[in-house]
C-alpha atoms as a PDB file:
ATOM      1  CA  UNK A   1      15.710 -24.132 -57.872  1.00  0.00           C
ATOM      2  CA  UNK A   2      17.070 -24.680 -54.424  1.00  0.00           C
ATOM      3  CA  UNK A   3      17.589 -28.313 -53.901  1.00  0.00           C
ATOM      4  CA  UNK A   4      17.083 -29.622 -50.375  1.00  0.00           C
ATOM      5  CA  UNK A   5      20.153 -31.023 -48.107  1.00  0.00           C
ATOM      6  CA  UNK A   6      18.602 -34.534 -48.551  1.00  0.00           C
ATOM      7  CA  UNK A   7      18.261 -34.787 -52.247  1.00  0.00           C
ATOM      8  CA  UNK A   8      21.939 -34.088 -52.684  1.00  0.00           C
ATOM      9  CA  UNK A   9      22.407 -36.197 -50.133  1.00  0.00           C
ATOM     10  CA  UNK A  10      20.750 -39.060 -52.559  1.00  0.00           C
ATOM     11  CA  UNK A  11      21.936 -37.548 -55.722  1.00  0.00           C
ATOM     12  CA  UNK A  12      25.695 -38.541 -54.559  1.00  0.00           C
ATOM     13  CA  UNK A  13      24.837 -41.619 -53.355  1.00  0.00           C
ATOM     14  CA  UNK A  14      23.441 -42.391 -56.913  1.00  0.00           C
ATOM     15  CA  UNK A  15      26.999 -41.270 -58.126  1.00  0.00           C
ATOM     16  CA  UNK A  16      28.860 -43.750 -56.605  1.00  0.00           C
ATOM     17  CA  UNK A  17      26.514 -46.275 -56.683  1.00  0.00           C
ATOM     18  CA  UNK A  18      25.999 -46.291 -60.613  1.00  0.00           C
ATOM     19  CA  UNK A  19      30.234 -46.372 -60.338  1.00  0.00           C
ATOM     20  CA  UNK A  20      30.327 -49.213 -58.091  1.00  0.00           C
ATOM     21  CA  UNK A  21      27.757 -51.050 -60.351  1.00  0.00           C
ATOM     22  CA  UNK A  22      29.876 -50.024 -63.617  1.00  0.00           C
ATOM     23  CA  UNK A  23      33.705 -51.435 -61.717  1.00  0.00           C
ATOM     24  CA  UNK A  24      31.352 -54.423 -61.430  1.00  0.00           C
ATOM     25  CA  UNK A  25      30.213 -54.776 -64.472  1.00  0.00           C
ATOM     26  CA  UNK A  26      34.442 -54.193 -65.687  1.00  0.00           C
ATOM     27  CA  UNK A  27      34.797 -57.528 -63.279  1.00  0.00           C
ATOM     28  CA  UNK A  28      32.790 -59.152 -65.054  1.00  0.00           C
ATOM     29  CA  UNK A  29      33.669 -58.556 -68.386  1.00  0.00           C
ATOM     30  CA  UNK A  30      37.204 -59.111 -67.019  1.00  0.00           C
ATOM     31  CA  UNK A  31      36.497 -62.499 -66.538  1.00  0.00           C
ATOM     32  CA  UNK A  32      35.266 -63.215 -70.142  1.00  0.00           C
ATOM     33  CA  UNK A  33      39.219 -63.022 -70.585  1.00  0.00           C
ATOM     34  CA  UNK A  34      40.167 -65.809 -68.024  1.00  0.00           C
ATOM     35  CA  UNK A  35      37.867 -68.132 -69.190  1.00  0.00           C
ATOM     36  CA  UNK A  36      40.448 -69.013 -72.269  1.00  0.00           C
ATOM     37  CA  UNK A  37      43.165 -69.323 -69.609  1.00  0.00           C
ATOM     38  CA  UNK A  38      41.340 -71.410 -67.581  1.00  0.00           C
ATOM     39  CA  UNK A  39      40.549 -74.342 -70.123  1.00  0.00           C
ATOM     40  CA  UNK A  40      44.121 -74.377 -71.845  1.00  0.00           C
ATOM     41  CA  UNK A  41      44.974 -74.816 -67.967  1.00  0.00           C
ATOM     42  CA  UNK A  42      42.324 -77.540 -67.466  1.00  0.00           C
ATOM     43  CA  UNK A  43      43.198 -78.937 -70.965  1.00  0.00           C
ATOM     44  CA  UNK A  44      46.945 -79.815 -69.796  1.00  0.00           C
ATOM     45  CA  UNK A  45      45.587 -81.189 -66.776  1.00  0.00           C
ATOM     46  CA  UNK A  46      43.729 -83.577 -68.650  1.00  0.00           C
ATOM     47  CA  UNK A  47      46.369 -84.820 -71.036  1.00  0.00           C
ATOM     48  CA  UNK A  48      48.494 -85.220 -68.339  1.00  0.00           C
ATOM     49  CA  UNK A  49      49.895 -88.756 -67.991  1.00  0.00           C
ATOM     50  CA  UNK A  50      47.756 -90.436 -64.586  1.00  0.00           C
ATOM     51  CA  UNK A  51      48.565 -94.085 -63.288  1.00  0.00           C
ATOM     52  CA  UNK A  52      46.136 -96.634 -63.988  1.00  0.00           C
ATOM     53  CA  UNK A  53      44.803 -99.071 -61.744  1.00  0.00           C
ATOM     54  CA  UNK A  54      44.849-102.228 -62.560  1.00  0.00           C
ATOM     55  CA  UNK A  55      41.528-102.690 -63.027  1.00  0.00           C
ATOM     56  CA  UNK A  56      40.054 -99.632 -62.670  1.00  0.00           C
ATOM     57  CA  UNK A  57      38.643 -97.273 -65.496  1.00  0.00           C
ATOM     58  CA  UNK A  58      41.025 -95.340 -68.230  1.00  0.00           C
ATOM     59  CA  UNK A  59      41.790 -91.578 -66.867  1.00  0.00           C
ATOM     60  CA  UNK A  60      42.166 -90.184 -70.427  1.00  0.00           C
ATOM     61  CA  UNK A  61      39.537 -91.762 -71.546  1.00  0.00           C
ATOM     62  CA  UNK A  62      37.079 -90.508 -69.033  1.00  0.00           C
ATOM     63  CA  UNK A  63      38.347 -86.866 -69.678  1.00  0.00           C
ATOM     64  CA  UNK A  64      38.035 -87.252 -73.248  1.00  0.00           C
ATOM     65  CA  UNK A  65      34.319 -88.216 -72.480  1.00  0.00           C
ATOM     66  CA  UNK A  66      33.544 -85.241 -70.244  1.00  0.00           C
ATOM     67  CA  UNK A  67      35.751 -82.772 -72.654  1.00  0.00           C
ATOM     68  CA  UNK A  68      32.594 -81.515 -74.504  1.00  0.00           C
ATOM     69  CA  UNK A  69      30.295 -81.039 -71.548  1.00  0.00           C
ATOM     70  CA  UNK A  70      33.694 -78.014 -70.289  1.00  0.00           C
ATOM     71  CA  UNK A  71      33.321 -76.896 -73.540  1.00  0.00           C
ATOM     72  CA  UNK A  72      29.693 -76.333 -73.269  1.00  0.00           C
ATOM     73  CA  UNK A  73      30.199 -75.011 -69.500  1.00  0.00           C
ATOM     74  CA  UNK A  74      32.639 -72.581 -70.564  1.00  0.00           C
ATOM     75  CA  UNK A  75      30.890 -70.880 -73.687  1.00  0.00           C
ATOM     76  CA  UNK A  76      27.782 -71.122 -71.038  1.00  0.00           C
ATOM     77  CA  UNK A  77      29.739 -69.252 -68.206  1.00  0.00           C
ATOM     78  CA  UNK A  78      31.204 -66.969 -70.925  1.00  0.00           C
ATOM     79  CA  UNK A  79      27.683 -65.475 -72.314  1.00  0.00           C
ATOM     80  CA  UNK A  80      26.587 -65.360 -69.238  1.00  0.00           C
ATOM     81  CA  UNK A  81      29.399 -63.420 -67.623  1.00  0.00           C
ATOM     82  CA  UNK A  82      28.583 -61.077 -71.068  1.00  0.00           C
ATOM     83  CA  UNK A  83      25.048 -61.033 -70.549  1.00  0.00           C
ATOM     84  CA  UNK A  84      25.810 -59.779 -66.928  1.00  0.00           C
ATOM     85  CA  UNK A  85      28.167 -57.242 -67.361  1.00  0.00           C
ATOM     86  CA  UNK A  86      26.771 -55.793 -70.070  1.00  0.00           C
ATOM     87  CA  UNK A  87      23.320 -55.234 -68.087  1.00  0.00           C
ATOM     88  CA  UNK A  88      25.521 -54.273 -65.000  1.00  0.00           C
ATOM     89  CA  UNK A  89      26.882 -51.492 -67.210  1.00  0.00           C
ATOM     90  CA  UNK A  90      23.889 -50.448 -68.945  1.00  0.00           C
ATOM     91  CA  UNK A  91      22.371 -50.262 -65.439  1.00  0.00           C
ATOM     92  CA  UNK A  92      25.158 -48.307 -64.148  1.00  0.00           C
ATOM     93  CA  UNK A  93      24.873 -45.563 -66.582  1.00  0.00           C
ATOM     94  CA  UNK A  94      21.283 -45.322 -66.564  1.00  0.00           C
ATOM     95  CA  UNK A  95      21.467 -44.458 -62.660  1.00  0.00           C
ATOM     96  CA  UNK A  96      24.659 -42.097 -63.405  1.00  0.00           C
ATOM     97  CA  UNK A  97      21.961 -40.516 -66.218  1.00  0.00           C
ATOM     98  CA  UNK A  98      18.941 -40.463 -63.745  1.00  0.00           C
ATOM     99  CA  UNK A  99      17.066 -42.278 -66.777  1.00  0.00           C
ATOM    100  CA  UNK A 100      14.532 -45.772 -66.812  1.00  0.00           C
ATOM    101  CA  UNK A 101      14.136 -46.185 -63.270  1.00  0.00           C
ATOM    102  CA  UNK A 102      12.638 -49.649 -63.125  1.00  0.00           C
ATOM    103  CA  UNK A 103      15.801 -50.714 -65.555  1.00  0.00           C
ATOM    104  CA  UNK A 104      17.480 -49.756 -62.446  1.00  0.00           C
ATOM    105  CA  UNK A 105      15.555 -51.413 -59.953  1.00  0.00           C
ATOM    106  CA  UNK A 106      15.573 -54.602 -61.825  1.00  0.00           C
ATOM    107  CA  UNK A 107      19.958 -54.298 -62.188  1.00  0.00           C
ATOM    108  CA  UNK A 108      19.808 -53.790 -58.566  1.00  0.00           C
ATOM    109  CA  UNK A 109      18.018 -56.577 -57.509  1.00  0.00           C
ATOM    110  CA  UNK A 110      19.877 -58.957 -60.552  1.00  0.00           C
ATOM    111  CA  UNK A 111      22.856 -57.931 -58.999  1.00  0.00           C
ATOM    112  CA  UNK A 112      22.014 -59.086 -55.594  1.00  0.00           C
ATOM    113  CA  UNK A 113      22.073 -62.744 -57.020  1.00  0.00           C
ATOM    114  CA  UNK A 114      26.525 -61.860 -56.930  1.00  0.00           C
ATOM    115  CA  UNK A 115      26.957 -62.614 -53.206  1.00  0.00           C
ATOM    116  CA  UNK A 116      28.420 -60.815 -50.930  1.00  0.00           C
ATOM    117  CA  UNK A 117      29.582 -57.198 -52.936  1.00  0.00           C
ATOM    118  CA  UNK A 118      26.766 -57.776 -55.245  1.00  0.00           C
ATOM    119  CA  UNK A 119      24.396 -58.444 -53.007  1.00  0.00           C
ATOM    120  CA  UNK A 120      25.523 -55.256 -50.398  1.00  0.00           C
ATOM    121  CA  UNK A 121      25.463 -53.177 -53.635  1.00  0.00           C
ATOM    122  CA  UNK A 122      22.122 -54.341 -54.555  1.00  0.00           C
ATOM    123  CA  UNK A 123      20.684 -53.985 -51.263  1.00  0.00           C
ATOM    124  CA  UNK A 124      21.728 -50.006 -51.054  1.00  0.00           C
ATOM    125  CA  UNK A 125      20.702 -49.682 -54.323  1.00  0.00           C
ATOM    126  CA  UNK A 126      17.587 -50.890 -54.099  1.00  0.00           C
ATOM    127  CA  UNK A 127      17.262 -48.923 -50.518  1.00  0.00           C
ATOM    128  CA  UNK A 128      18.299 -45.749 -52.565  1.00  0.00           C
ATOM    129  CA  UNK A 129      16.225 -45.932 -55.228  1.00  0.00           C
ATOM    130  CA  UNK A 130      13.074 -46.604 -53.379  1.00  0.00           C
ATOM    131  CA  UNK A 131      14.173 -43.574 -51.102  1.00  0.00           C
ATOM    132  CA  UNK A 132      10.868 -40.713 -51.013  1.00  0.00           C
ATOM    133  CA  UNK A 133      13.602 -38.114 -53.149  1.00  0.00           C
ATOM    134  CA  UNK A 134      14.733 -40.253 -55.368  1.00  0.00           C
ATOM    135  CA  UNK A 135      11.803 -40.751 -57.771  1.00  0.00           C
ATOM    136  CA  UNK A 136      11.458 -37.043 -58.583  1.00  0.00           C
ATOM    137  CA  UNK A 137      15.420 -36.977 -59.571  1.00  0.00           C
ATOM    138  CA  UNK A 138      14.552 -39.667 -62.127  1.00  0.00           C
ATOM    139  CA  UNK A 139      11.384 -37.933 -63.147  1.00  0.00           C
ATOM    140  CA  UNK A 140      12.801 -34.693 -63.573  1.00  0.00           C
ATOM    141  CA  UNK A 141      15.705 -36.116 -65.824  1.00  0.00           C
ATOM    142  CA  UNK A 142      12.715 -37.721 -68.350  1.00  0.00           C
ATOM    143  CA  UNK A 143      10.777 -34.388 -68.053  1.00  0.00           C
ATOM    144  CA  UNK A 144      14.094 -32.665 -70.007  1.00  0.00           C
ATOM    145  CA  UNK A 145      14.220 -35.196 -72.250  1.00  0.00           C
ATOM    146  CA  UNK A 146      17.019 -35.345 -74.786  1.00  0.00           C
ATOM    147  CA  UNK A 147      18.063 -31.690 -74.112  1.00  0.00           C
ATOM    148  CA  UNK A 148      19.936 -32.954 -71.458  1.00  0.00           C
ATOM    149  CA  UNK A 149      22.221 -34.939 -74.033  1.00  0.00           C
ATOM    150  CA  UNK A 150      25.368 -33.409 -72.687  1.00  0.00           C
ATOM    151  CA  UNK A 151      25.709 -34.136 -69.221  1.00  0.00           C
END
């Protein structure tokens, strides 16, 4: 079947779209390993010997008060960064695959939320997908079904 100028046109676009979404997804993930860094670097900042005011309130005291709330903000940002980048990269290779188009809508627009690449990459995403040739690519790809396993 001849395919038309414009549906190749999309087709590539989709390509480097579900790439851009997966190096996204690899940033994210990435950052799961910082987040270790990060609190040993905040930890020596807070045993760190401050002067006292006379009459003022005890430095390590207050940071031994506020150490379990980090703790709790970096498991939180940790999971989430997880969460994110592991739907990122699912989404990502379900464009790539042509496969569960409204999985894909709903990564673009989560990704959107990551301003200002995220949100450009959601935008174009969101533009492409919705595109008049664009549905049929997705419906073809489900119309094969798993014969396609290959590709």
């Amino acid at each position: 079947m001849q395919r038309s100028l414009e549906t190749e046109k999309i087709e590539k676009q989709l390509n480097v779209i579900s790439i851009l979404f997966m190096v996204l997804a690899g940033f994210s993930l990435l950052m799961v390993l910082f987040i270790p860094v990060h609190f040993m670097m905040m930890q020596s900042v807070m045993n760190m010997d401050f002067p006292r005011p006379r009459e003022g309130p005890d430095p390590r005291k207050m940071f031994r008060e506020m150490q379990s709330a980090f703790i709790v903000l970096y498991v939180l940002v940790g999971v989430l960064s997880l969460v994110l980048g592991g739907f990122l990269l699912a989404t990502g290779i379900n464009i790539r695959r042509r496969r569960h188009f409204t999985f894909c809508v709903v990564g673009s627009a989560l990704i959107c939320i990551s301003f200002p690449l995220g949100t450009a990459l959601g935008i174009w995403s969101l533009l492409t997908l919705y595109d008049k040739h664009t549905r049929p690519l997705f419906a073809e790809r489900t119309d094969l079904g798993d014969s396609d396993f290959l590709d």
